[in-house]
C-alpha atoms as a PDB file:
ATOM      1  CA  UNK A   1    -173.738-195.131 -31.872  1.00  0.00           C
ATOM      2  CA  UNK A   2    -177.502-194.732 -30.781  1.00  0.00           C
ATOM      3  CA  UNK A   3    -178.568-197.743 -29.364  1.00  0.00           C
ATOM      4  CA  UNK A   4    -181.965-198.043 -28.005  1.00  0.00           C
ATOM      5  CA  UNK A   5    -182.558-198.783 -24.140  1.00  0.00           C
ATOM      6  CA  UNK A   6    -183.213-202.455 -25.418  1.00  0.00           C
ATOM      7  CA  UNK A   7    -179.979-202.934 -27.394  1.00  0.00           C
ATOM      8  CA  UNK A   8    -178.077-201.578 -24.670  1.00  0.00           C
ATOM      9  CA  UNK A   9    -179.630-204.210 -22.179  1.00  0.00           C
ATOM     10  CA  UNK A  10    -178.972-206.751 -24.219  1.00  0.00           C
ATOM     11  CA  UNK A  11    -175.249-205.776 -25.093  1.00  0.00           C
ATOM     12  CA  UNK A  12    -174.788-205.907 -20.986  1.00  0.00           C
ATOM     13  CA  UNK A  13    -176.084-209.538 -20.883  1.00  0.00           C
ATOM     14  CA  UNK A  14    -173.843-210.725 -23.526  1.00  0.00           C
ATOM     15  CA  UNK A  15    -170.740-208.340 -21.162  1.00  0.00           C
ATOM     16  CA  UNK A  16    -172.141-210.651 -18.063  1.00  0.00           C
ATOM     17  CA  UNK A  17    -171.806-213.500 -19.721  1.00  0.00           C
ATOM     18  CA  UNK A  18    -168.213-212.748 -21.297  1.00  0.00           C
ATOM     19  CA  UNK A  19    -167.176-212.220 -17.749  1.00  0.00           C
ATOM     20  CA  UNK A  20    -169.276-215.408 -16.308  1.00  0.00           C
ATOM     21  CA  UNK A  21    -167.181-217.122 -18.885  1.00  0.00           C
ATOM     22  CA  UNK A  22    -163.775-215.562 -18.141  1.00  0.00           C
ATOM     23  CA  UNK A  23    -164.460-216.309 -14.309  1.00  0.00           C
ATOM     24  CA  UNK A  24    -165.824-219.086 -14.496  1.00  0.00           C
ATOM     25  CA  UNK A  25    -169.189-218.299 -12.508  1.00  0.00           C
ATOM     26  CA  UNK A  26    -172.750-217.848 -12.845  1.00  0.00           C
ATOM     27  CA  UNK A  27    -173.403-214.822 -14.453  1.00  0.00           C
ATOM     28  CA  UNK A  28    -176.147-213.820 -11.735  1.00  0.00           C
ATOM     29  CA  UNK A  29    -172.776-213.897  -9.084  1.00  0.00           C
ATOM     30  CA  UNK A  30    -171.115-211.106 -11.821  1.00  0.00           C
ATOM     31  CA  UNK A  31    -171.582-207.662 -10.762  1.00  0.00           C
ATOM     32  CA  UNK A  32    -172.110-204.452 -12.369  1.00  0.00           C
ATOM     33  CA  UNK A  33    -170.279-202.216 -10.781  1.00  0.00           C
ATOM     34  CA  UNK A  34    -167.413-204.398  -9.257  1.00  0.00           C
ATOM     35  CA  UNK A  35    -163.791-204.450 -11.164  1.00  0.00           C
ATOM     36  CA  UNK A  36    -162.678-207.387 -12.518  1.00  0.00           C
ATOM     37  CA  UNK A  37    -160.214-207.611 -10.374  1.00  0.00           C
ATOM     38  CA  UNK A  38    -161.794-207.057  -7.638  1.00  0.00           C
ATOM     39  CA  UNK A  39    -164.626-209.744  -8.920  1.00  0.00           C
ATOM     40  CA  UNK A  40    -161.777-212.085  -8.606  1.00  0.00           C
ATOM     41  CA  UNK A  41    -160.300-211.645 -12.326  1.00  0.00           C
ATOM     42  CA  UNK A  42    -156.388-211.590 -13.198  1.00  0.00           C
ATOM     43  CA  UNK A  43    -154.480-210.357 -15.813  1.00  0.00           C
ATOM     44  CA  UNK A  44    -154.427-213.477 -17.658  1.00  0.00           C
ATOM     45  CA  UNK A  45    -158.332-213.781 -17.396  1.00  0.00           C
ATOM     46  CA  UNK A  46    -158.458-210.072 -18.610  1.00  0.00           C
ATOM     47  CA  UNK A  47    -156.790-211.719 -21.708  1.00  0.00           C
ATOM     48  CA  UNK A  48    -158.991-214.054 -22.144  1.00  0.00           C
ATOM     49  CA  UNK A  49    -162.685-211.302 -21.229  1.00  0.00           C
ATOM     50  CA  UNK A  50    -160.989-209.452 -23.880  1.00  0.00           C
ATOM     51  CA  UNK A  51    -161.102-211.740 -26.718  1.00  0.00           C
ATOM     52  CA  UNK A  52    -164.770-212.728 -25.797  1.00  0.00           C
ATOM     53  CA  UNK A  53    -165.481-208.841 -25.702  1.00  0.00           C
ATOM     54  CA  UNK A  54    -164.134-208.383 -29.141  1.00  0.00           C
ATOM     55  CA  UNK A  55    -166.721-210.960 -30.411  1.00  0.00           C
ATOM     56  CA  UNK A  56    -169.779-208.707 -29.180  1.00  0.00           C
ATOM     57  CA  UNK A  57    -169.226-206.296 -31.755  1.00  0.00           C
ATOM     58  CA  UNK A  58    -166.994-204.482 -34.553  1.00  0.00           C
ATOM     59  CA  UNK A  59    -165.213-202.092 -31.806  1.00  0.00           C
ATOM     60  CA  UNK A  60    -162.318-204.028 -30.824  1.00  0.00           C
ATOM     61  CA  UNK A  61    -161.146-203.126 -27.140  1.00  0.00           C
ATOM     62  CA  UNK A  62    -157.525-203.059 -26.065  1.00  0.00           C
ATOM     63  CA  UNK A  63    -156.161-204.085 -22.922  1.00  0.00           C
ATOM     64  CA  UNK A  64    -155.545-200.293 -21.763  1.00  0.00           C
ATOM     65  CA  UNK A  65    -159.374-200.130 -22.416  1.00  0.00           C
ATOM     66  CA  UNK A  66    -159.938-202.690 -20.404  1.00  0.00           C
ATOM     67  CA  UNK A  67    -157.944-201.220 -17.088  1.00  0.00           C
ATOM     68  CA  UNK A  68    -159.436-197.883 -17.764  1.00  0.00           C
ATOM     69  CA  UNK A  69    -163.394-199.263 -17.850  1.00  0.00           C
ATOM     70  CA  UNK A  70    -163.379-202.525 -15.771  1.00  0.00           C
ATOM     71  CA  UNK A  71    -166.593-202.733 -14.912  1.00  0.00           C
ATOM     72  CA  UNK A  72    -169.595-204.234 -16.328  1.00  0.00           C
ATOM     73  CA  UNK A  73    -171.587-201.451 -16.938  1.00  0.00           C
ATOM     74  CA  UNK A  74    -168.139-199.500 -18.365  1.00  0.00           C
ATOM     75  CA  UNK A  75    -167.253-202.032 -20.763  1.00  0.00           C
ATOM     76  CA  UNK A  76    -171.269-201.974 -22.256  1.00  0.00           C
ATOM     77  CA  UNK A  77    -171.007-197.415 -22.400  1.00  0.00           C
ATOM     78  CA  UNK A  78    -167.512-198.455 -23.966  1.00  0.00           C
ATOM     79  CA  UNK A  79    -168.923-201.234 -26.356  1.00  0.00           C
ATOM     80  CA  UNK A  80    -171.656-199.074 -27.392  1.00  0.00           C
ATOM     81  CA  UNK A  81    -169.742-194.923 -27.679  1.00  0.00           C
ATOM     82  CA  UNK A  82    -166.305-196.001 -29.074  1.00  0.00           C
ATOM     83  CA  UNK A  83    -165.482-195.867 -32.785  1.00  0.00           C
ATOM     84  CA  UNK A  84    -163.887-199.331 -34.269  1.00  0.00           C
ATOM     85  CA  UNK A  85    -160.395-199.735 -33.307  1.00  0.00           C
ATOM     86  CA  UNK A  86    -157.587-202.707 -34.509  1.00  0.00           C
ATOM     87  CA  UNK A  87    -156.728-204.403 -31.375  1.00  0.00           C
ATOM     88  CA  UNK A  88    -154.477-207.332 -31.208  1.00  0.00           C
ATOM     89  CA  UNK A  89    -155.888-210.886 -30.479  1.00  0.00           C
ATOM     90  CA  UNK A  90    -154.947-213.735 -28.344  1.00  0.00           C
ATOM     91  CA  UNK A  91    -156.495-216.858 -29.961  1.00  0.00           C
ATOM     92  CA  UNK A  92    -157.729-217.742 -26.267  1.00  0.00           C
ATOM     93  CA  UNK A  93    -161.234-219.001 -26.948  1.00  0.00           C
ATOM     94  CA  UNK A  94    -161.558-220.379 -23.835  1.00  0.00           C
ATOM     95  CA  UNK A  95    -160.674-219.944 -19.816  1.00  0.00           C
ATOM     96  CA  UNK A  96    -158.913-223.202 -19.564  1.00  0.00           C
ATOM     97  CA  UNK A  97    -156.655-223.020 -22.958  1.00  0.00           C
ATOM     98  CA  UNK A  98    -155.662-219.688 -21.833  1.00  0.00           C
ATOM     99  CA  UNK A  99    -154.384-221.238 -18.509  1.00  0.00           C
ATOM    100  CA  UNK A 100    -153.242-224.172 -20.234  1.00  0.00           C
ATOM    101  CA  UNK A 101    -155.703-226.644 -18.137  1.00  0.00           C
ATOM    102  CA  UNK A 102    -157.148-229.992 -19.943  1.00  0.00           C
ATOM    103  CA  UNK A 103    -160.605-230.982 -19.024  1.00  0.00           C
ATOM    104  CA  UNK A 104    -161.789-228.206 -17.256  1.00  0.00           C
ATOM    105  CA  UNK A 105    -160.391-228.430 -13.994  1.00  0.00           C
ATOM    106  CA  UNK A 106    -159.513-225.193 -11.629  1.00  0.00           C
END
């Protein structure tokens, strides 16, 4: 793909905010260049980042994907290089019916 400097930037703000979602933080806390992991994601929220990623565009990411490029700024070059690809999908819309928690609690 050849996206310009401006698509790019805003590709990486809608990556922050799949990962502010999946984390359940601010997106100004979520890191470029941090792993999820180490950001304080798990596999289950990995899940649940990768469903939201798969919303961003038509290149659907696996969870191998994912391991491989688990930062911010890996996931956008990933997002915006890779050809489409069928990836299987949760139906985990959300952080807290992933983790099977009512009401939003932690």
């Amino acid at each position: 793909m050849n996206e310009t400097p401006t698509e790019i930037h805003e590709l990486t703000e809608r990556v922050l905010a799949a990962w502010a979602e999946a984390l359940d933080i601010d997106v100004e806390a979520v890191p470029l260049d941090v792993s999820f992991f180490e950001a304080g994601g798990n596999s289950l929220l990995l899940l649940l980042l990768s469903e939201h990623l798969n919303e961003l565009t038509t290149r659907e990411l696996t969870i191998g994907e994912l391991f491989q490029h688990s930062t911010v700024r890996a996931q956008t070059a990933l997002l915006t290089d890779a050809p489409d690809a069928p990836a299987a999908r949760l139906g985990a819309t959300t952080r807290h019916t992933l983790l099977g928690r009512a009401g939003g609690a932690r």
